[in-house]
N, C-alpha and C. Protein backbone atom coordinates (compact mmCIF):
# COMPACT_ATOMS: atom_id res chain seq x y z
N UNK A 1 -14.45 2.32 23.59
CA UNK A 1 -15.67 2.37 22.81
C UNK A 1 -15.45 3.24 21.56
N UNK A 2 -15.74 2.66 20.47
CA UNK A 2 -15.72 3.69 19.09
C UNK A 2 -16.74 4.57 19.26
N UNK A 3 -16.15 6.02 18.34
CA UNK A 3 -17.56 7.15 18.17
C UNK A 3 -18.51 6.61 17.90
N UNK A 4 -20.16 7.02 17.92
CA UNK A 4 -20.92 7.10 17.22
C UNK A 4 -20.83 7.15 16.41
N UNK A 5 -20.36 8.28 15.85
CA UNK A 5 -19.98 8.87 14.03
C UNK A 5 -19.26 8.16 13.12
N UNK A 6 -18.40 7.38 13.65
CA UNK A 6 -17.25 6.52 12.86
C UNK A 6 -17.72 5.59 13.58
N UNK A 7 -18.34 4.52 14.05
CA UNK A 7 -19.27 3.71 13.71
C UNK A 7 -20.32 3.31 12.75
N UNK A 8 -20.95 4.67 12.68
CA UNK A 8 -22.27 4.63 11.49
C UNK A 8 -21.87 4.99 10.36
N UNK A 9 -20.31 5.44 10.29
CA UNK A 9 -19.73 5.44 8.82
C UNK A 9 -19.12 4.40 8.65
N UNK A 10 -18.59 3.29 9.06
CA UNK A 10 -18.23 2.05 9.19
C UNK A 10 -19.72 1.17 8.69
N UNK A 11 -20.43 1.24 9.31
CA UNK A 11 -21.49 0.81 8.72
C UNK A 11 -22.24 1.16 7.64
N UNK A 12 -22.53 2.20 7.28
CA UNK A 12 -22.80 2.62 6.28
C UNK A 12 -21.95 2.25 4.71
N UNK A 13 -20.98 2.75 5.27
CA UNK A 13 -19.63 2.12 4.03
C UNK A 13 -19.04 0.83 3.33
N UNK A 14 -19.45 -0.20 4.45
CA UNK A 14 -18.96 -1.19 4.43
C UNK A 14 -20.39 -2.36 4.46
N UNK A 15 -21.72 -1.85 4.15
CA UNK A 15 -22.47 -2.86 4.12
C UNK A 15 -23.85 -1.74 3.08
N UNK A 16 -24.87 -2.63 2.94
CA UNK A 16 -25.93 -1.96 2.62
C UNK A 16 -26.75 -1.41 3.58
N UNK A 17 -26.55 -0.63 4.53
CA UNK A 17 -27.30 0.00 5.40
C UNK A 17 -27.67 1.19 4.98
N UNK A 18 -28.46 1.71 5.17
CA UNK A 18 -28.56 3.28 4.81
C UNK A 18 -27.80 4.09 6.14
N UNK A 19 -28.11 5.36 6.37
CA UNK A 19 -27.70 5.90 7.58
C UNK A 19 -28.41 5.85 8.41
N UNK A 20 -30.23 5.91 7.94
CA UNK A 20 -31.15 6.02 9.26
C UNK A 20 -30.86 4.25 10.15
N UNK A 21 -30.60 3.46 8.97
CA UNK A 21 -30.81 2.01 9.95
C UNK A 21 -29.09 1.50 10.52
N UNK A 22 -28.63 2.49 10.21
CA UNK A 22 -27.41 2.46 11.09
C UNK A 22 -27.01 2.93 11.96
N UNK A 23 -27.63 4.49 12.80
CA UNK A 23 -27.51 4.82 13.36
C UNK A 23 -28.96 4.56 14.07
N UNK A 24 -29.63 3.46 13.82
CA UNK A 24 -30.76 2.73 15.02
C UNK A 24 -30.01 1.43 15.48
N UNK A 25 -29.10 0.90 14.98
CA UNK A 25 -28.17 -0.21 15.37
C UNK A 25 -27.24 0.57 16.06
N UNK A 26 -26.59 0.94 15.96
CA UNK A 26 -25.58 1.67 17.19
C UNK A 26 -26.43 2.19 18.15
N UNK A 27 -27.19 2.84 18.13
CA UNK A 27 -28.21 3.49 19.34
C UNK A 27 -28.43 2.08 19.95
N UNK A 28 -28.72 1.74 19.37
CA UNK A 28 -29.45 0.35 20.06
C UNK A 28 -28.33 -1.02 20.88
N UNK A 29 -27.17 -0.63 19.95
CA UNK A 29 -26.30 -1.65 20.84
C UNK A 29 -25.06 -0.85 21.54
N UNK A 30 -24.93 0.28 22.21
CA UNK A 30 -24.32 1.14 22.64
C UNK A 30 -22.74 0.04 23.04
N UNK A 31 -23.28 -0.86 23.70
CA UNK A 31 -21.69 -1.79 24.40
C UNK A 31 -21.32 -2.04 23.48
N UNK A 32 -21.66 -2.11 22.19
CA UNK A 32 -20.60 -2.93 21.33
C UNK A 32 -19.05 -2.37 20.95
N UNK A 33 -18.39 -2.92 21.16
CA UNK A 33 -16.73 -2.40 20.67
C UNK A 33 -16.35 -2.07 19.61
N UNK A 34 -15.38 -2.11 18.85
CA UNK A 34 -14.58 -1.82 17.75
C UNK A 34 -14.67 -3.60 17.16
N UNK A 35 -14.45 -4.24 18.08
CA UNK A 35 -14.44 -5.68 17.78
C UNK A 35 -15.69 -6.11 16.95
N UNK A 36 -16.14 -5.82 18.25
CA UNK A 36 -17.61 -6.40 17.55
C UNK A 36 -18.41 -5.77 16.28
N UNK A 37 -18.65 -4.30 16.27
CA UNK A 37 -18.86 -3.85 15.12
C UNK A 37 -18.02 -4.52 13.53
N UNK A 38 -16.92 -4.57 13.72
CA UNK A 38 -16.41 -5.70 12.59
C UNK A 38 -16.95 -6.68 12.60
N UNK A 39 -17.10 -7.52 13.07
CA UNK A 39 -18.22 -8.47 13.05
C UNK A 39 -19.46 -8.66 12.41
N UNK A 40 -19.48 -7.49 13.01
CA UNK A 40 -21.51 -6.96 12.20
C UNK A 40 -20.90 -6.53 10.58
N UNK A 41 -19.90 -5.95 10.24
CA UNK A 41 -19.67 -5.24 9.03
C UNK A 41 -19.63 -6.82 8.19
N UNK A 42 -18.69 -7.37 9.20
CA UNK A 42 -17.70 -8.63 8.01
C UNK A 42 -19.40 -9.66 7.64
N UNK A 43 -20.32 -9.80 8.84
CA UNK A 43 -21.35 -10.29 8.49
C UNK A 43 -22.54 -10.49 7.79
N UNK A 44 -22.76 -8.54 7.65
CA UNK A 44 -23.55 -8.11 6.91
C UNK A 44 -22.69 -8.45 5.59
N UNK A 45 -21.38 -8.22 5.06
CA UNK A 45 -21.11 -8.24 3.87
C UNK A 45 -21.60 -9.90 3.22
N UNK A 46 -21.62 -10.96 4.05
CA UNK A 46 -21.89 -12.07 3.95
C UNK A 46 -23.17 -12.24 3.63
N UNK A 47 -24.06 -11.37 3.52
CA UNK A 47 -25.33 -11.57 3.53
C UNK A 47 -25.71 -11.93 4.85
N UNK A 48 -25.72 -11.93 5.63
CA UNK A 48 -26.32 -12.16 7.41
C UNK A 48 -27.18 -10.82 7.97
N UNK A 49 -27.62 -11.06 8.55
CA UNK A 49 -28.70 -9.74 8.91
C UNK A 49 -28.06 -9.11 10.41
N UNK A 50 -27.55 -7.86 9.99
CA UNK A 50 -26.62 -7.01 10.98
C UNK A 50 -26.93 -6.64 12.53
N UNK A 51 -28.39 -6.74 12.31
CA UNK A 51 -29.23 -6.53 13.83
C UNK A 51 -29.23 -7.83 14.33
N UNK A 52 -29.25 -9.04 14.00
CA UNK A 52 -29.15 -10.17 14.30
C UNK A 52 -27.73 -10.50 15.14
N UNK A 53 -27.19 -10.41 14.04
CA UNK A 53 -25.38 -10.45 14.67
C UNK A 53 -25.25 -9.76 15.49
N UNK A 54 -25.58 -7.97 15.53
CA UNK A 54 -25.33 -7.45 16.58
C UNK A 54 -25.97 -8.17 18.26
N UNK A 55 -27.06 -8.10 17.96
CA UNK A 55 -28.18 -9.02 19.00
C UNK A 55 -27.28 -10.09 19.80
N UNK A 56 -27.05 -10.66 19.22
CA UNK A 56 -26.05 -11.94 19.42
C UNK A 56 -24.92 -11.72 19.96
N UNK A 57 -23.94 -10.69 19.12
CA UNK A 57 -23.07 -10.55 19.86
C UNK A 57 -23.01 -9.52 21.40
N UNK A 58 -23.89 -8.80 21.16
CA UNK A 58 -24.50 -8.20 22.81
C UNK A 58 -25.01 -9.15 23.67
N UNK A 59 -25.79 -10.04 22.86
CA UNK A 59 -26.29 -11.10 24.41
C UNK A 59 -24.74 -11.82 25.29
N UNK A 60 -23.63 -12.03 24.06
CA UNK A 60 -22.14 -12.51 24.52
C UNK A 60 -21.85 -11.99 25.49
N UNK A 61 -21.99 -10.42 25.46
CA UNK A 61 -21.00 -9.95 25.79
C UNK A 61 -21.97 -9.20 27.94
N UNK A 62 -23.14 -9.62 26.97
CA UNK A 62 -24.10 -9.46 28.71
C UNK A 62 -23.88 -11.05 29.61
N UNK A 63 -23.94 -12.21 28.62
CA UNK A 63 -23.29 -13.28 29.37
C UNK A 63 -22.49 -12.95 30.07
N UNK A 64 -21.26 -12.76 29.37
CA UNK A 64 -19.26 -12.10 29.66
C UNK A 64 -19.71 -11.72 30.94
N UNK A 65 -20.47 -10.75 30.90
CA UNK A 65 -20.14 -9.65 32.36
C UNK A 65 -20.86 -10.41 33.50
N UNK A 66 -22.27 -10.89 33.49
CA UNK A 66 -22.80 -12.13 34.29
C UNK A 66 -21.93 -12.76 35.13
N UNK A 67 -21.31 -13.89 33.99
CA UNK A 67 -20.47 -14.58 34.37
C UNK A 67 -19.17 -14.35 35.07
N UNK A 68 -18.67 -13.26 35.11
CA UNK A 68 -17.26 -12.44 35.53
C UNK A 68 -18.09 -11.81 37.32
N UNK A 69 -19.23 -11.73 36.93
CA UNK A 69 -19.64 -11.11 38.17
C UNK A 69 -20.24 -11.92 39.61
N UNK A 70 -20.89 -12.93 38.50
CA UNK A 70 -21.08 -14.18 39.42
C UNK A 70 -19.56 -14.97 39.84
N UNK A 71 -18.76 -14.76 39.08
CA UNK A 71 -17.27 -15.74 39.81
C UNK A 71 -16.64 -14.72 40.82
N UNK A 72 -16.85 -13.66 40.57
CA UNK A 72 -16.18 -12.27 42.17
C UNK A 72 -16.87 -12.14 43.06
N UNK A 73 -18.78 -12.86 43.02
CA UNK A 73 -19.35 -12.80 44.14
C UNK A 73 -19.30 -14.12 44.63
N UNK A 74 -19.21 -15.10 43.79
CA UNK A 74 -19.22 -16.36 44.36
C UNK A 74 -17.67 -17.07 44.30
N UNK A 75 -16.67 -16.77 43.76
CA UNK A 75 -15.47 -17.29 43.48
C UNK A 75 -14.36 -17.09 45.05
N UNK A 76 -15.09 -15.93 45.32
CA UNK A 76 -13.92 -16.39 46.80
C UNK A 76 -14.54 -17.32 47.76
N UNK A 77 -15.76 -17.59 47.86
CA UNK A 77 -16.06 -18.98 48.92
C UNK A 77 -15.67 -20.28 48.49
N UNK A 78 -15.40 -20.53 47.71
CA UNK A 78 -14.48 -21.92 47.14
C UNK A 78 -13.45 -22.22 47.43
């Protein structure tokens, strides 16, 4: 997991965020990786709306774990 701190300077730096609405997007999407935060940066630079992307890519990544959890409770009776 990346810092807090070098997260919201990643964001800050690399898009039009200010600091207060960048450090309510990291608060707010705590799972996100190193990965994914690029994502949000490379997106926002695109003009895309960063809470959106983030949103999105957290719902992925709550699928991801779902799905990984449902195949270890249900994958050995098959």
């Amino acid at each position: 997991m990346p810092s807090y701190d070098s997260t919201v300077m990643l964001l800050t730096s690399n898009t039009d965020l200010d600091v207060q609405d960048a450090e309510q997007l990291v608060e707010h999407y705590p799972e996100l990786g190193d990965d994914e935060w690029v994502k949000v940066v490379s997106a926002a630079q695109r003009d895309q709306d960063p809470f959106r992307v983030a949103a999105k890519l957290a719902k992925k990544l709550e699928d991801q774990i779902d799905e990984y959890e449902e195949n270890r409770k249900y994958g050995s009776r098959w």
